[in-house]
N, C-alpha and C. Protein backbone atom coordinates (compact mmCIF):
# COMPACT_ATOMS: atom_id res chain seq x y z
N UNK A 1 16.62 -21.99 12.07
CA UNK A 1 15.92 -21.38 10.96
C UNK A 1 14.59 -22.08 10.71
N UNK A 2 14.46 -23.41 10.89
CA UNK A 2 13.26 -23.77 10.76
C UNK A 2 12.52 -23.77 11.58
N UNK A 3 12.41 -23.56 12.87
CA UNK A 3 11.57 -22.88 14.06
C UNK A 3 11.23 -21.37 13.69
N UNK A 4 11.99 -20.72 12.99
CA UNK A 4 11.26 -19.78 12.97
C UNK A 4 10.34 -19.54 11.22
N UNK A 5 10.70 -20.63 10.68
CA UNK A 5 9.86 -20.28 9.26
C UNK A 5 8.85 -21.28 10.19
N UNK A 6 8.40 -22.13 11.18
CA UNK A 6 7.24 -23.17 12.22
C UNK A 6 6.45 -22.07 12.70
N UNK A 7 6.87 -21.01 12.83
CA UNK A 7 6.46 -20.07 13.59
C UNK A 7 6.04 -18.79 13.03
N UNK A 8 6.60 -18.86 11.79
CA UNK A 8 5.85 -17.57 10.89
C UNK A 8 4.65 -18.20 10.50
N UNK A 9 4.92 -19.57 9.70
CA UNK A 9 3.61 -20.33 9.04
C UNK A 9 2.33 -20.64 10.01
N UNK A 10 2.80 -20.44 11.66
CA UNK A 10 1.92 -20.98 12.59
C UNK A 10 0.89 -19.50 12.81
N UNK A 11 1.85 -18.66 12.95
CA UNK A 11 0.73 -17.52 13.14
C UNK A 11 0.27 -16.52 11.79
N UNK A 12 0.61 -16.84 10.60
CA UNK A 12 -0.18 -16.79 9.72
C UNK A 12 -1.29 -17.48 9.49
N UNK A 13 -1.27 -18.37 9.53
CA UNK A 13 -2.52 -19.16 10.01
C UNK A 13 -3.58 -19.11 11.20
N UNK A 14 -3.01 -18.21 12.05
CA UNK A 14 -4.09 -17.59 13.15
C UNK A 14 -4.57 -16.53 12.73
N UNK A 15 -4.21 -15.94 11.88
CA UNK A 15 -5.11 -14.65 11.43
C UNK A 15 -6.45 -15.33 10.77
N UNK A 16 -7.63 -14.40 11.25
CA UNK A 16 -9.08 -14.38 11.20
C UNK A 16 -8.89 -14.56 9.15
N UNK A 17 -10.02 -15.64 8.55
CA UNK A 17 -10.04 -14.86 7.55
C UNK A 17 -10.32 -13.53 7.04
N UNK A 18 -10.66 -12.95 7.76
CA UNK A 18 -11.53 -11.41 7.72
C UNK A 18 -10.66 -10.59 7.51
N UNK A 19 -9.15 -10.85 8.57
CA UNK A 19 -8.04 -9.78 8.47
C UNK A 19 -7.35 -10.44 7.19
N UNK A 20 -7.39 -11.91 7.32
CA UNK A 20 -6.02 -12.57 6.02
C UNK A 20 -6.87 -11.83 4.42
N UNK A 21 -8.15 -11.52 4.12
CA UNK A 21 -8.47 -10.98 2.58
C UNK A 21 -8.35 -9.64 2.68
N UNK A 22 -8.38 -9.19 3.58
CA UNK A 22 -8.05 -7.56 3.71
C UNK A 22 -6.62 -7.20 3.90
N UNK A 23 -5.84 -7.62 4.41
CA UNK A 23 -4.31 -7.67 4.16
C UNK A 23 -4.22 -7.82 2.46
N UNK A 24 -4.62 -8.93 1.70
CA UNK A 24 -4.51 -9.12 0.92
C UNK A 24 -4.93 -8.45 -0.06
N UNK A 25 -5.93 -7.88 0.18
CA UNK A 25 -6.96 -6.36 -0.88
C UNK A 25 -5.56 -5.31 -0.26
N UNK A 26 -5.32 -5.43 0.86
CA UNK A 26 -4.37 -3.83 0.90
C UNK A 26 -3.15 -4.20 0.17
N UNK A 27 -2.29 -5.31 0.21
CA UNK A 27 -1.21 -5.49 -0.17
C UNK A 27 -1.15 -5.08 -1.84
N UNK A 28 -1.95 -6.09 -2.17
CA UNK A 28 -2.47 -5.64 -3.95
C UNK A 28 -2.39 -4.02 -4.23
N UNK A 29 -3.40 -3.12 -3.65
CA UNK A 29 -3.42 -1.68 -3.70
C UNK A 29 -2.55 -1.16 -3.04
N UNK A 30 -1.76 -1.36 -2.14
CA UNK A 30 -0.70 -0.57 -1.92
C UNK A 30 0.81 -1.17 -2.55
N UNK A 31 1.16 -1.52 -3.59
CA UNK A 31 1.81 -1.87 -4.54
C UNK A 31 1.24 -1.44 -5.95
N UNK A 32 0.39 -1.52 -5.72
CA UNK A 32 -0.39 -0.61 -7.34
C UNK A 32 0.08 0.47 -7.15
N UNK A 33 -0.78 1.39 -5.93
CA UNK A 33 -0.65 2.94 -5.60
C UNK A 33 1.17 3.27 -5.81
N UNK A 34 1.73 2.61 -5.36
CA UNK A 34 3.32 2.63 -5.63
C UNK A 34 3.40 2.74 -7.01
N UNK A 35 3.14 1.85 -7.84
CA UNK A 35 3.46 2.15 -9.28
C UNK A 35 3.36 3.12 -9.65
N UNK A 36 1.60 2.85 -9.87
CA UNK A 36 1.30 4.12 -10.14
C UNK A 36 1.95 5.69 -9.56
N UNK A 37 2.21 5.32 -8.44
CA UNK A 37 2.71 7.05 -7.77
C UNK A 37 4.37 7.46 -8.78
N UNK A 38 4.78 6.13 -9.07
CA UNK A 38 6.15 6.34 -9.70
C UNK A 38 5.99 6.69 -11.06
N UNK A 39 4.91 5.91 -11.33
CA UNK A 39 4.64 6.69 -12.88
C UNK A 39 3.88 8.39 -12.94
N UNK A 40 3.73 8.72 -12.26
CA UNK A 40 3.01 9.88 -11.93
C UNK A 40 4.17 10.63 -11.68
N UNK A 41 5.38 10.30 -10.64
CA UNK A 41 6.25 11.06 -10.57
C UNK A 41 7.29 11.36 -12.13
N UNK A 42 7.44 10.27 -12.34
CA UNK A 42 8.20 10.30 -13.91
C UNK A 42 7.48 11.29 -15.01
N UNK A 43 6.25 10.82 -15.13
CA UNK A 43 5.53 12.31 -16.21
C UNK A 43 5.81 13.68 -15.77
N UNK A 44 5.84 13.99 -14.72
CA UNK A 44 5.43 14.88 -13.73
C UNK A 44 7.24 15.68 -14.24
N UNK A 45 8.34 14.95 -13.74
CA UNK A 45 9.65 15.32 -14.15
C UNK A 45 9.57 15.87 -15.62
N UNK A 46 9.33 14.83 -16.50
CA UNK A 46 9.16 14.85 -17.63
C UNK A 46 8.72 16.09 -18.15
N UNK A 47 7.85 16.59 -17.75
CA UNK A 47 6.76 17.35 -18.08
C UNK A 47 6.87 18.89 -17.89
N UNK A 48 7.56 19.06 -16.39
CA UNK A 48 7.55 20.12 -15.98
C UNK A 48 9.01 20.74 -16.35
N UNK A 49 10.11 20.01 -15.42
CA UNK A 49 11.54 20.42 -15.22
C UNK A 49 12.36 20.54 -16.70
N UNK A 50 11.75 19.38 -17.45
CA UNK A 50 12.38 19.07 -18.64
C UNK A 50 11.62 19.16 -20.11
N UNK A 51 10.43 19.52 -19.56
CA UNK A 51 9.46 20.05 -20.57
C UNK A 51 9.41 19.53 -21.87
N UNK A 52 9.43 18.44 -21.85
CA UNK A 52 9.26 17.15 -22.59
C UNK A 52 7.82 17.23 -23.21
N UNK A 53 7.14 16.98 -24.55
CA UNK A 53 6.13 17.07 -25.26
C UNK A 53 5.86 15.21 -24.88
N UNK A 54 4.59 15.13 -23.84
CA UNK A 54 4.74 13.78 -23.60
C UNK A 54 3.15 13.21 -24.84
N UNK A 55 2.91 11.98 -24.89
CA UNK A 55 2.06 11.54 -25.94
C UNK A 55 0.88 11.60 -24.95
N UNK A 56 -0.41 11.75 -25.95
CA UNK A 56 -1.63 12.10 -25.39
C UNK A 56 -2.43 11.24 -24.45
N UNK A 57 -1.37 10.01 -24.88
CA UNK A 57 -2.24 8.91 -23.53
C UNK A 57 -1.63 9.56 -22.06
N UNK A 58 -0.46 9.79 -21.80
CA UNK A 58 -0.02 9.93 -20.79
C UNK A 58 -0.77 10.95 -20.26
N UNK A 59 -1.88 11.47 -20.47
CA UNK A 59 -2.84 12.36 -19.63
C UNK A 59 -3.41 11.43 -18.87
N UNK A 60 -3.51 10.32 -18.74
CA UNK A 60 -4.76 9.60 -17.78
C UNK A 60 -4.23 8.89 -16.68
N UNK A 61 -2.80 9.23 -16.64
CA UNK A 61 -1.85 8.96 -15.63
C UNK A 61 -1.87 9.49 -14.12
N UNK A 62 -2.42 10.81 -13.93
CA UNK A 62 -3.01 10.91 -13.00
C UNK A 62 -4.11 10.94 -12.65
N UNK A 63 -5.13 10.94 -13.91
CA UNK A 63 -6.23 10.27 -13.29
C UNK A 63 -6.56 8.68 -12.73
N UNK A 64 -6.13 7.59 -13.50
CA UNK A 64 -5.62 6.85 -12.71
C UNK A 64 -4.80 6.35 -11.26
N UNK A 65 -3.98 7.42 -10.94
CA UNK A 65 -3.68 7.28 -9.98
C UNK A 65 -4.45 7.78 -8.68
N UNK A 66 -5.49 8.76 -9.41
CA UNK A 66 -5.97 9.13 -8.23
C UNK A 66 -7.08 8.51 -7.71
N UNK A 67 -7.69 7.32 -8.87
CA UNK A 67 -8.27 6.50 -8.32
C UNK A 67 -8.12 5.46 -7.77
N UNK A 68 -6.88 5.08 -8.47
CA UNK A 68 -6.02 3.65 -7.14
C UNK A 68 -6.21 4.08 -5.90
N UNK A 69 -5.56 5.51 -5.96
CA UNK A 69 -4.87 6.03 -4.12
C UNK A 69 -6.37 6.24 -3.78
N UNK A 70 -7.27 6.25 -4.45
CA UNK A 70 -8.86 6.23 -3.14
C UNK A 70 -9.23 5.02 -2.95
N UNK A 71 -9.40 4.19 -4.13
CA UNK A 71 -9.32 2.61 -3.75
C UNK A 71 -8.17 1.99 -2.45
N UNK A 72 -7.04 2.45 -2.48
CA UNK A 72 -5.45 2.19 -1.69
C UNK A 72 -6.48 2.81 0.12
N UNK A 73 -7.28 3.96 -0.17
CA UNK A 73 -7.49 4.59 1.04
C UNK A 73 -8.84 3.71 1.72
N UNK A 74 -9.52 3.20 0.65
CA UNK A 74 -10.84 2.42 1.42
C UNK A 74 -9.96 0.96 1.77
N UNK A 75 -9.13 0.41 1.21
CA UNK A 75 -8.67 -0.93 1.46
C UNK A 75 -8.01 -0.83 2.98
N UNK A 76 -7.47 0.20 2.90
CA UNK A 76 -6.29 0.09 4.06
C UNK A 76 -7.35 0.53 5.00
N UNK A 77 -8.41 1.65 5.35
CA UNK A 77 -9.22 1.40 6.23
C UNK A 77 -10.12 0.63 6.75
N UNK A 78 -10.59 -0.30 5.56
CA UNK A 78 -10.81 -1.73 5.37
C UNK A 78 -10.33 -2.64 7.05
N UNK A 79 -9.08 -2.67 6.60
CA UNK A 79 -7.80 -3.28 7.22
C UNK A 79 -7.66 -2.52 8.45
N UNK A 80 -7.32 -1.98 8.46
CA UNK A 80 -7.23 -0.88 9.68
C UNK A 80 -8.74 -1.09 11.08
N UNK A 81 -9.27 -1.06 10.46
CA UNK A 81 -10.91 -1.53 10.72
C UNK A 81 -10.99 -2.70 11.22
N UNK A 82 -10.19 -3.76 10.65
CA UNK A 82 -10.53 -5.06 11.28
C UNK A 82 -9.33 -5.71 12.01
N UNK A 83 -8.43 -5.45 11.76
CA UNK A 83 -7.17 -5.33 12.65
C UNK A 83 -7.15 -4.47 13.94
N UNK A 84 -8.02 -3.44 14.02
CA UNK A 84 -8.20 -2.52 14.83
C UNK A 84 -6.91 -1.88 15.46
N UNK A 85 -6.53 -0.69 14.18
CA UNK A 85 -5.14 -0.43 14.62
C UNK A 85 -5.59 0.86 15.39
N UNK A 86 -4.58 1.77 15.33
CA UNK A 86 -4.79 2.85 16.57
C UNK A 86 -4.97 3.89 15.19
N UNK A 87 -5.41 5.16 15.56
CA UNK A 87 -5.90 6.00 14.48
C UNK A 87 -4.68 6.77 13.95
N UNK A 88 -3.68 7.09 14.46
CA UNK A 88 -2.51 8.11 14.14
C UNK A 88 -1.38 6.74 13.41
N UNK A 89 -1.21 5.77 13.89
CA UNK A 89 -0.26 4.50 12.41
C UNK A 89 -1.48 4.75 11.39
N UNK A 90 -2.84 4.94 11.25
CA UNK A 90 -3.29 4.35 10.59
C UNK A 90 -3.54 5.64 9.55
N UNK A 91 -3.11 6.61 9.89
CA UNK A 91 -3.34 7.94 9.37
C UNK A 91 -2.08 8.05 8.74
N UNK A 92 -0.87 7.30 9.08
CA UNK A 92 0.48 7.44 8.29
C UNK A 92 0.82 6.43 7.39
N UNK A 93 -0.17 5.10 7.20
CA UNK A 93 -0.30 3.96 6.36
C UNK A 93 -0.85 4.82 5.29
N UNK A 94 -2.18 5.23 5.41
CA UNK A 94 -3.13 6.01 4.42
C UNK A 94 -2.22 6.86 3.78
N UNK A 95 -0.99 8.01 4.35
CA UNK A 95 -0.32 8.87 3.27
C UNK A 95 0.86 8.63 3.15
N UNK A 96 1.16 7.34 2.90
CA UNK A 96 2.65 6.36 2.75
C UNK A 96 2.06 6.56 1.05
N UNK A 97 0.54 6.17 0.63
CA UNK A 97 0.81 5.83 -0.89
C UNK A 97 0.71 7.36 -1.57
N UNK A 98 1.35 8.95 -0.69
CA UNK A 98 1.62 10.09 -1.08
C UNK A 98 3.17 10.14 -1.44
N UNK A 99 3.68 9.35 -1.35
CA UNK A 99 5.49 9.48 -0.76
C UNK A 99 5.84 8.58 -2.18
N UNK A 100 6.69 8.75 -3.20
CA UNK A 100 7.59 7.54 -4.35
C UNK A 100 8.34 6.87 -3.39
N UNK A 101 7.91 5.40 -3.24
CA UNK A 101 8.73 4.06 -2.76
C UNK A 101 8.30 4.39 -1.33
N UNK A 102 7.16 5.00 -0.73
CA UNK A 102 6.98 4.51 0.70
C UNK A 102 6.09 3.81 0.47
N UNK A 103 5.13 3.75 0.14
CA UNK A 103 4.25 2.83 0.11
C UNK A 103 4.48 0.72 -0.10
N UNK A 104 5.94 1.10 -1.01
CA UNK A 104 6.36 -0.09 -0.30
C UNK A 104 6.89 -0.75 0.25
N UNK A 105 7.90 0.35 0.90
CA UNK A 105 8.72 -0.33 2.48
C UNK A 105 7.52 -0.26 3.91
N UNK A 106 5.96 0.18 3.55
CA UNK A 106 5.10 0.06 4.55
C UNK A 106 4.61 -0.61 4.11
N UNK A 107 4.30 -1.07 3.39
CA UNK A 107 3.19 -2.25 2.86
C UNK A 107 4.38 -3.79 3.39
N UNK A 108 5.48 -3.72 3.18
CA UNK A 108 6.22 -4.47 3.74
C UNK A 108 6.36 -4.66 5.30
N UNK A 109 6.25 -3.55 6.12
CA UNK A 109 6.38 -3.49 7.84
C UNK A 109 4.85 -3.78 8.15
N UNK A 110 3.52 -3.27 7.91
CA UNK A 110 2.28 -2.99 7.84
C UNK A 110 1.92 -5.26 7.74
N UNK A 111 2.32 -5.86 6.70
CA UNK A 111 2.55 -7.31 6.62
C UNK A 111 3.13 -7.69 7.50
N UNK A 112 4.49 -7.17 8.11
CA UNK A 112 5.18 -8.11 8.91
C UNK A 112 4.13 -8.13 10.14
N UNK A 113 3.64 -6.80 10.98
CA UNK A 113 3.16 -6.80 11.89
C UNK A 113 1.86 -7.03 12.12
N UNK A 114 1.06 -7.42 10.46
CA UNK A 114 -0.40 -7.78 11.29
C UNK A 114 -0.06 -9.38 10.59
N UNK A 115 0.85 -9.68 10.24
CA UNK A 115 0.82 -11.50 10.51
C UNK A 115 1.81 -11.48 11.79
N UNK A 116 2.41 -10.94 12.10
CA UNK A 116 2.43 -11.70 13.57
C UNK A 116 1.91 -10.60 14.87
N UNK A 117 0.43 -10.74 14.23
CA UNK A 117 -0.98 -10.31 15.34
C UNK A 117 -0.70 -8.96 16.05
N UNK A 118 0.49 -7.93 15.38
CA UNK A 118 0.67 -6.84 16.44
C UNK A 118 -0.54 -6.07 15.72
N UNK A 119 -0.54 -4.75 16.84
CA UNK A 119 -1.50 -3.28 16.38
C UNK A 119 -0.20 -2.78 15.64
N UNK A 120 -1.20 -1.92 15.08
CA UNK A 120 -0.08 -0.67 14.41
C UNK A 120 -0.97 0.84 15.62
């Protein structure tokens, strides 16, 4: 076990800073975009199926979200960009933060594989 936590810490540390702050700008926004997408889905239930009278703030709920998920879309091409992944993973990273809870079982695989230096 400790050869391989020698060996996670070793090639985290080979990543370029260039890729390690852009991982890090995507990780941030694609955990936001998640929230946010879950809170978007919850009004959305709320609202429609169950026709719930929701309070007047909850209007800015999708506007908010739709500016994370364009922020979520420049970060990850960001990343994508300097990792130099292939265009079709990188086209299914970008509409992971469309999906409730994909965005963060990929933001989780998307980490594993650009710290240990693979393409997507």
């Amino acid at each position: 076990m400790t050869s391989d936590r020698a060996a996670t810490t070793s090639t985290v540390a080979e990543l370029s800073p260039r890729i390690q702050s852009a991982l890090t700008r995507y990780r941030v926004l694609a955990i936001t975009t998640g929230i946010w997408l879950l809170v978007l889905t919850v009004e959305m239930v709320l609202k429609y199926p169950m026709d719930v009278d929701l309070p007047e703030w909850a209007r800015i709920v999708p506007i908010v979200h739709g500016w994370v998920y364009f922020i979520y879309l420049i970060m990850t091409t960001d990343l994508a960009v300097k990792a130099r992944w292939r265009p079709f993973p990188t086209i299914g990273v970008l509409l992971a933060g469309t999906v409730p809870f994909l965005s963060f079982y990929v933001e989780h695989r998307v980490t594993q594989k650009v710290k240990a230096g693979q393409r997507l």
